[in-house]
N, C-alpha and C. Protein backbone atom coordinates (compact mmCIF):
# COMPACT_ATOMS: atom_id res chain seq x y z
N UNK A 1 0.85 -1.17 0.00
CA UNK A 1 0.00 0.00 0.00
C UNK A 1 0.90 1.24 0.00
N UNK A 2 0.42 2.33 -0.76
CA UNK A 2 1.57 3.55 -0.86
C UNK A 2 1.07 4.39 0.20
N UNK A 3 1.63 5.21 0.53
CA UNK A 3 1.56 6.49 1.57
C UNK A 3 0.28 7.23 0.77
N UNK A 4 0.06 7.61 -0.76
CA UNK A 4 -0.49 8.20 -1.18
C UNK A 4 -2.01 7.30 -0.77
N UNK A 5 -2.22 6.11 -0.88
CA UNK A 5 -3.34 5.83 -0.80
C UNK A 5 -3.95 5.72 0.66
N UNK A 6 -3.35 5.96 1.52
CA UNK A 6 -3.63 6.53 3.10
C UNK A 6 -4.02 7.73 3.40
N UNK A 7 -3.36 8.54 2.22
CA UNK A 7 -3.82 9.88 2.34
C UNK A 7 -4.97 10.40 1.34
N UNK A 8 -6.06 10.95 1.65
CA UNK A 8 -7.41 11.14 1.16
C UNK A 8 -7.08 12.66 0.45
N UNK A 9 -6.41 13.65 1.28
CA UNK A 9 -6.45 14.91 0.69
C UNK A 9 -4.80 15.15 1.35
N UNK A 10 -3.93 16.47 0.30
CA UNK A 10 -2.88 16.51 0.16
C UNK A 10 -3.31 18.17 0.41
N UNK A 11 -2.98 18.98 1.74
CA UNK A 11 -2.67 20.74 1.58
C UNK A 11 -2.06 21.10 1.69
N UNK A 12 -1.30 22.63 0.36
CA UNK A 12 -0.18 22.82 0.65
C UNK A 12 -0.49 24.73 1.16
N UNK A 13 0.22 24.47 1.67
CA UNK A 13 -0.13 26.18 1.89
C UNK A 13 1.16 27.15 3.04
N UNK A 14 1.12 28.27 2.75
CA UNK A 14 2.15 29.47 2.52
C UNK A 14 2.74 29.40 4.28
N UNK A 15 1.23 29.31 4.53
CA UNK A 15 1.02 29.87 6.26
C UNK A 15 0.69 28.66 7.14
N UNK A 16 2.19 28.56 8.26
CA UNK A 16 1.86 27.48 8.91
C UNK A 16 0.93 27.82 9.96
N UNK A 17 0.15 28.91 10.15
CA UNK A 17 -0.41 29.34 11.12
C UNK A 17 -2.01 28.61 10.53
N UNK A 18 -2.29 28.74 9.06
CA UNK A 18 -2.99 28.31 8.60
C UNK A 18 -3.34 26.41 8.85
N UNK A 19 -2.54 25.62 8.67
CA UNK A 19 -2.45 24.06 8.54
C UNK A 19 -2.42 24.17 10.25
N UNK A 20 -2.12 24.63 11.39
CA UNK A 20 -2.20 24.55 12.73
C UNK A 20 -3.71 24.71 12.60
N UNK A 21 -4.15 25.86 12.03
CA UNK A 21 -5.55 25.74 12.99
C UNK A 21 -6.30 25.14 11.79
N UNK A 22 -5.89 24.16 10.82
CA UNK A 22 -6.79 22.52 10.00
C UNK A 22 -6.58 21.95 11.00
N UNK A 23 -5.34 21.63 11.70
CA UNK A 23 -5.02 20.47 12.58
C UNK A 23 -6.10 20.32 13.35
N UNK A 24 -6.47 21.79 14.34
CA UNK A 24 -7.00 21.85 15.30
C UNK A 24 -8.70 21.34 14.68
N UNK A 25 -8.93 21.85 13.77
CA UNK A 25 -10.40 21.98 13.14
C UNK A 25 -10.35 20.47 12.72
N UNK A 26 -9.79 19.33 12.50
CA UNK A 26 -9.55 18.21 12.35
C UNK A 26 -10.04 17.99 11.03
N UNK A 27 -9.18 19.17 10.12
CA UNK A 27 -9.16 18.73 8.75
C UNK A 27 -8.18 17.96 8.18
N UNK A 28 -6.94 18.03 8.92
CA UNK A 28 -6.03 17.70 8.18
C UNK A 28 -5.48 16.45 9.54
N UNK A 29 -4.46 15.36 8.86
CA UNK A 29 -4.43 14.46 10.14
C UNK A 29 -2.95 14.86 10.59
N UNK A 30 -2.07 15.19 9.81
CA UNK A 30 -0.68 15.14 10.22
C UNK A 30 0.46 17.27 10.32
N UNK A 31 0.83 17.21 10.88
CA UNK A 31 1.28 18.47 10.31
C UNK A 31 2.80 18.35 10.98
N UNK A 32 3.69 18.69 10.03
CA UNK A 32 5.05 18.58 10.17
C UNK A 32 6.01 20.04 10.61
N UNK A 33 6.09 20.33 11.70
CA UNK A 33 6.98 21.37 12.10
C UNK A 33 7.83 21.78 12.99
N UNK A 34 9.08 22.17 13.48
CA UNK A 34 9.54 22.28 14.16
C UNK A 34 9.19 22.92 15.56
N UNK A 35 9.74 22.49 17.02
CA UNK A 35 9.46 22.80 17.97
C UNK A 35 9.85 24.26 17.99
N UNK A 36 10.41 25.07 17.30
CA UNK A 36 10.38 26.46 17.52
C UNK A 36 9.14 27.01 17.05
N UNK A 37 8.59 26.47 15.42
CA UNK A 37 7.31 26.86 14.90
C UNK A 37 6.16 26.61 15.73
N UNK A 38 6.18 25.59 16.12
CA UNK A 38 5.14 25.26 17.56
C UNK A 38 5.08 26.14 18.12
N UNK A 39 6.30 26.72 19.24
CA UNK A 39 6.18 27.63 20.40
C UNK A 39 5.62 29.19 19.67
N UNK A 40 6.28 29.60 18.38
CA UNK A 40 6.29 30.72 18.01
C UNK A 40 4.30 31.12 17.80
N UNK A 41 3.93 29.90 16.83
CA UNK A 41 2.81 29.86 16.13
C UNK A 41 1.57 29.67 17.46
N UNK A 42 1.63 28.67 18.71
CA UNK A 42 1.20 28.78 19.32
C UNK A 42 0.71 29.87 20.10
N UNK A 43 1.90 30.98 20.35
CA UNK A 43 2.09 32.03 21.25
C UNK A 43 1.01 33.24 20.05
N UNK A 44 1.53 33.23 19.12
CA UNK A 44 0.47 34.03 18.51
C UNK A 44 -0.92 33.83 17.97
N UNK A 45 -1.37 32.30 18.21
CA UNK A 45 -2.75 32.06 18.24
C UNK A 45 -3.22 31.75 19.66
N UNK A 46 -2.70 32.38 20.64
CA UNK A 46 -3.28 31.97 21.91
C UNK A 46 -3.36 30.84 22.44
N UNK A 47 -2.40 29.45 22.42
CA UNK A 47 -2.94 28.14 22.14
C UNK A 47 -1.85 27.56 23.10
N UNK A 48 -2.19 26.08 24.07
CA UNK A 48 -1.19 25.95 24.62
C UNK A 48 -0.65 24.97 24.05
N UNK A 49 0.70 25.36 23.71
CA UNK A 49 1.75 24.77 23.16
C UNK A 49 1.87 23.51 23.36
N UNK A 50 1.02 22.72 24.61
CA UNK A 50 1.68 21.43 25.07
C UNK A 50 -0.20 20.54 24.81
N UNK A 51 -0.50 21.10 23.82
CA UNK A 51 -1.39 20.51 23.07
C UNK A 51 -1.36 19.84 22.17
N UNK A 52 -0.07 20.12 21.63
CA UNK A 52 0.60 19.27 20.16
C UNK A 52 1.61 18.33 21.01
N UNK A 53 1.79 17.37 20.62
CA UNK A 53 2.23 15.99 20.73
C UNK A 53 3.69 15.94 20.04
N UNK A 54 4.85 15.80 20.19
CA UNK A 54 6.08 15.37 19.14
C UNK A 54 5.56 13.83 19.10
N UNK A 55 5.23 13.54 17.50
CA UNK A 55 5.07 12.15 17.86
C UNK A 55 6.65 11.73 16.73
N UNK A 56 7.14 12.18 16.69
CA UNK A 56 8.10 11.67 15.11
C UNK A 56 9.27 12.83 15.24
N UNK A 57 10.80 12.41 15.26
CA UNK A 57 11.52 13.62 14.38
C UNK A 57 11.72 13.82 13.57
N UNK A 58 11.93 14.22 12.64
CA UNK A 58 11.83 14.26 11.28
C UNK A 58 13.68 14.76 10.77
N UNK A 59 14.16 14.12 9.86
CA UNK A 59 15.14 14.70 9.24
C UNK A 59 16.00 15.01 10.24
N UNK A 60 16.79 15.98 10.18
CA UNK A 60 18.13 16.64 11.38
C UNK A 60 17.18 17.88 12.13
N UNK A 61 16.20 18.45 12.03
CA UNK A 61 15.16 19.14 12.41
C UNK A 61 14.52 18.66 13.70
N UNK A 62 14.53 18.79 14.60
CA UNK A 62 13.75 18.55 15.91
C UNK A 62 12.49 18.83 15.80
N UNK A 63 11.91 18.44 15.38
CA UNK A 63 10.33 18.53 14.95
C UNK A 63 8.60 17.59 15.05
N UNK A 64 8.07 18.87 15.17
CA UNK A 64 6.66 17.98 15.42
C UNK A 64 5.67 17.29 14.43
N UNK A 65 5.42 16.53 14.47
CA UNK A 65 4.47 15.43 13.68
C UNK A 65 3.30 15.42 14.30
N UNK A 66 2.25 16.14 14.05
CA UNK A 66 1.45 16.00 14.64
C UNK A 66 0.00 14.66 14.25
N UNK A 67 -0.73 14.63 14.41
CA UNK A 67 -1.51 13.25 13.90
C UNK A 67 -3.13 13.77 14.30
N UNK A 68 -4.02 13.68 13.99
CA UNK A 68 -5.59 14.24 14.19
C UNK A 68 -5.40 12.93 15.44
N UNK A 69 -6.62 12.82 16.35
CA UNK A 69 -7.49 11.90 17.18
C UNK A 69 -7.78 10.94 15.87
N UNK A 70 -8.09 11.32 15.52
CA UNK A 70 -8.91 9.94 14.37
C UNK A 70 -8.09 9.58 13.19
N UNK A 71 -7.11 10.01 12.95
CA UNK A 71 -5.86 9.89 12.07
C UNK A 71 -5.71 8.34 11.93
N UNK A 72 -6.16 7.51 11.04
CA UNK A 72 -6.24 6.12 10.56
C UNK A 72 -4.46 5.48 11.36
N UNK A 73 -4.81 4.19 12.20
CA UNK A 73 -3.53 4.22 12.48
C UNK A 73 -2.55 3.49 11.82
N UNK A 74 -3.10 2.91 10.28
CA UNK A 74 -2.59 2.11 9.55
C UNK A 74 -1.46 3.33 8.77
N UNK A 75 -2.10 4.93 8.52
CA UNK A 75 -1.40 6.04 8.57
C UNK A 75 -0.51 6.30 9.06
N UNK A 76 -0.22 6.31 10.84
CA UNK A 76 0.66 6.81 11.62
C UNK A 76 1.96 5.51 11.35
N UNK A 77 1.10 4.34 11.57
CA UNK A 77 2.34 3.40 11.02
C UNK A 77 2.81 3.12 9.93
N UNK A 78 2.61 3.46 9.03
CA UNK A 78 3.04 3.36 7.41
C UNK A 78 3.84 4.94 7.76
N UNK A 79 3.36 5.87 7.60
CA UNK A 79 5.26 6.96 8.18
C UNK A 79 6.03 6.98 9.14
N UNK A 80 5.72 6.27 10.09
CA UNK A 80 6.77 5.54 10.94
C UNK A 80 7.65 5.10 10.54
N UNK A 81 7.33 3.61 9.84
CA UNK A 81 7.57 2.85 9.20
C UNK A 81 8.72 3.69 8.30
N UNK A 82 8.24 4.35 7.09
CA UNK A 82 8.96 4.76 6.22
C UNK A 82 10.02 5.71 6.93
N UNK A 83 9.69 6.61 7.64
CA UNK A 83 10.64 7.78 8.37
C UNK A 83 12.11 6.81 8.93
N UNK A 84 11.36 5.50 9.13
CA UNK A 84 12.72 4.69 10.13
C UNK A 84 13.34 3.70 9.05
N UNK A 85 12.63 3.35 7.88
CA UNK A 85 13.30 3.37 6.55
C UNK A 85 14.47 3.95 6.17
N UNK A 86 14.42 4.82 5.57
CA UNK A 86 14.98 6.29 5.65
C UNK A 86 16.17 6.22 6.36
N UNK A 87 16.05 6.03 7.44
CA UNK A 87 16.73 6.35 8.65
C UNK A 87 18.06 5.14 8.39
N UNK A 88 17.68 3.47 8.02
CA UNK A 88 18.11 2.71 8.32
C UNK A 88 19.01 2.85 6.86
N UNK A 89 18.60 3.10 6.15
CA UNK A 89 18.96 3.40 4.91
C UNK A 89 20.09 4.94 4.21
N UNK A 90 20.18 5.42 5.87
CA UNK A 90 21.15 6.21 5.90
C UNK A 90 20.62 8.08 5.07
N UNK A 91 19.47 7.79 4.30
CA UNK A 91 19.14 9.27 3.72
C UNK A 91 18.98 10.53 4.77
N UNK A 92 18.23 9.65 6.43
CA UNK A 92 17.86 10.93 6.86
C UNK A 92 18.86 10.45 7.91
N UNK A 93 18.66 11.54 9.06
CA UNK A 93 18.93 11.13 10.62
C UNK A 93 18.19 11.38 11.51
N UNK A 94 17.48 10.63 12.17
CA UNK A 94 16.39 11.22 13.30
C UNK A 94 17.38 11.51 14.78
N UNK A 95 16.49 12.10 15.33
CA UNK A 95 16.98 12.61 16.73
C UNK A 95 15.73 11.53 17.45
């Protein structure tokens, strides 16, 4: 099964302030950003920061993965999966 067919809808957009509050509105299941973008983006939407979850690091980036409540978990484990791929395979480096 590909990553693409887990995923129903693909958004790309300018403003991470924007895809934070899909997350929250539980449009979107995953959102990829660093723990500084967290603290920064949080602080200016009023939001507490320790609402988002690090579930994943991503790349050399200390970063958050976030996942909806209802986020299919055949999803969360198929980029697991691949992220530690990756990993074993020497392309990325997780923290």
């Amino acid at each position: 099964m590909s990553a693409n067919a887990l995923a129903k809808n693909i958004y790309l957009s300018v403003e991470q302030e924007q895809l934070v509050k899909m997350l929250l509105e539980n449009r979107i299941d995953i959102l990829l950003l660093s723990e500084k973008e967290i603290l920064e983006i949080s602080k200016k939407l009023q939001l507490d920061p320790k609402i988002f979850a690090k579930a994943y690091f991503a790349f050399k980036v200390r970063g958050y993965m976030a996942f909806n409540k209802k986020a299919p978990k055949a999803l969360i484990e198929k980029l697991t999966s691949a992220y530690q791929e990756l990993s074993l395979e020497g392309k990325i480096t997780l923290h």
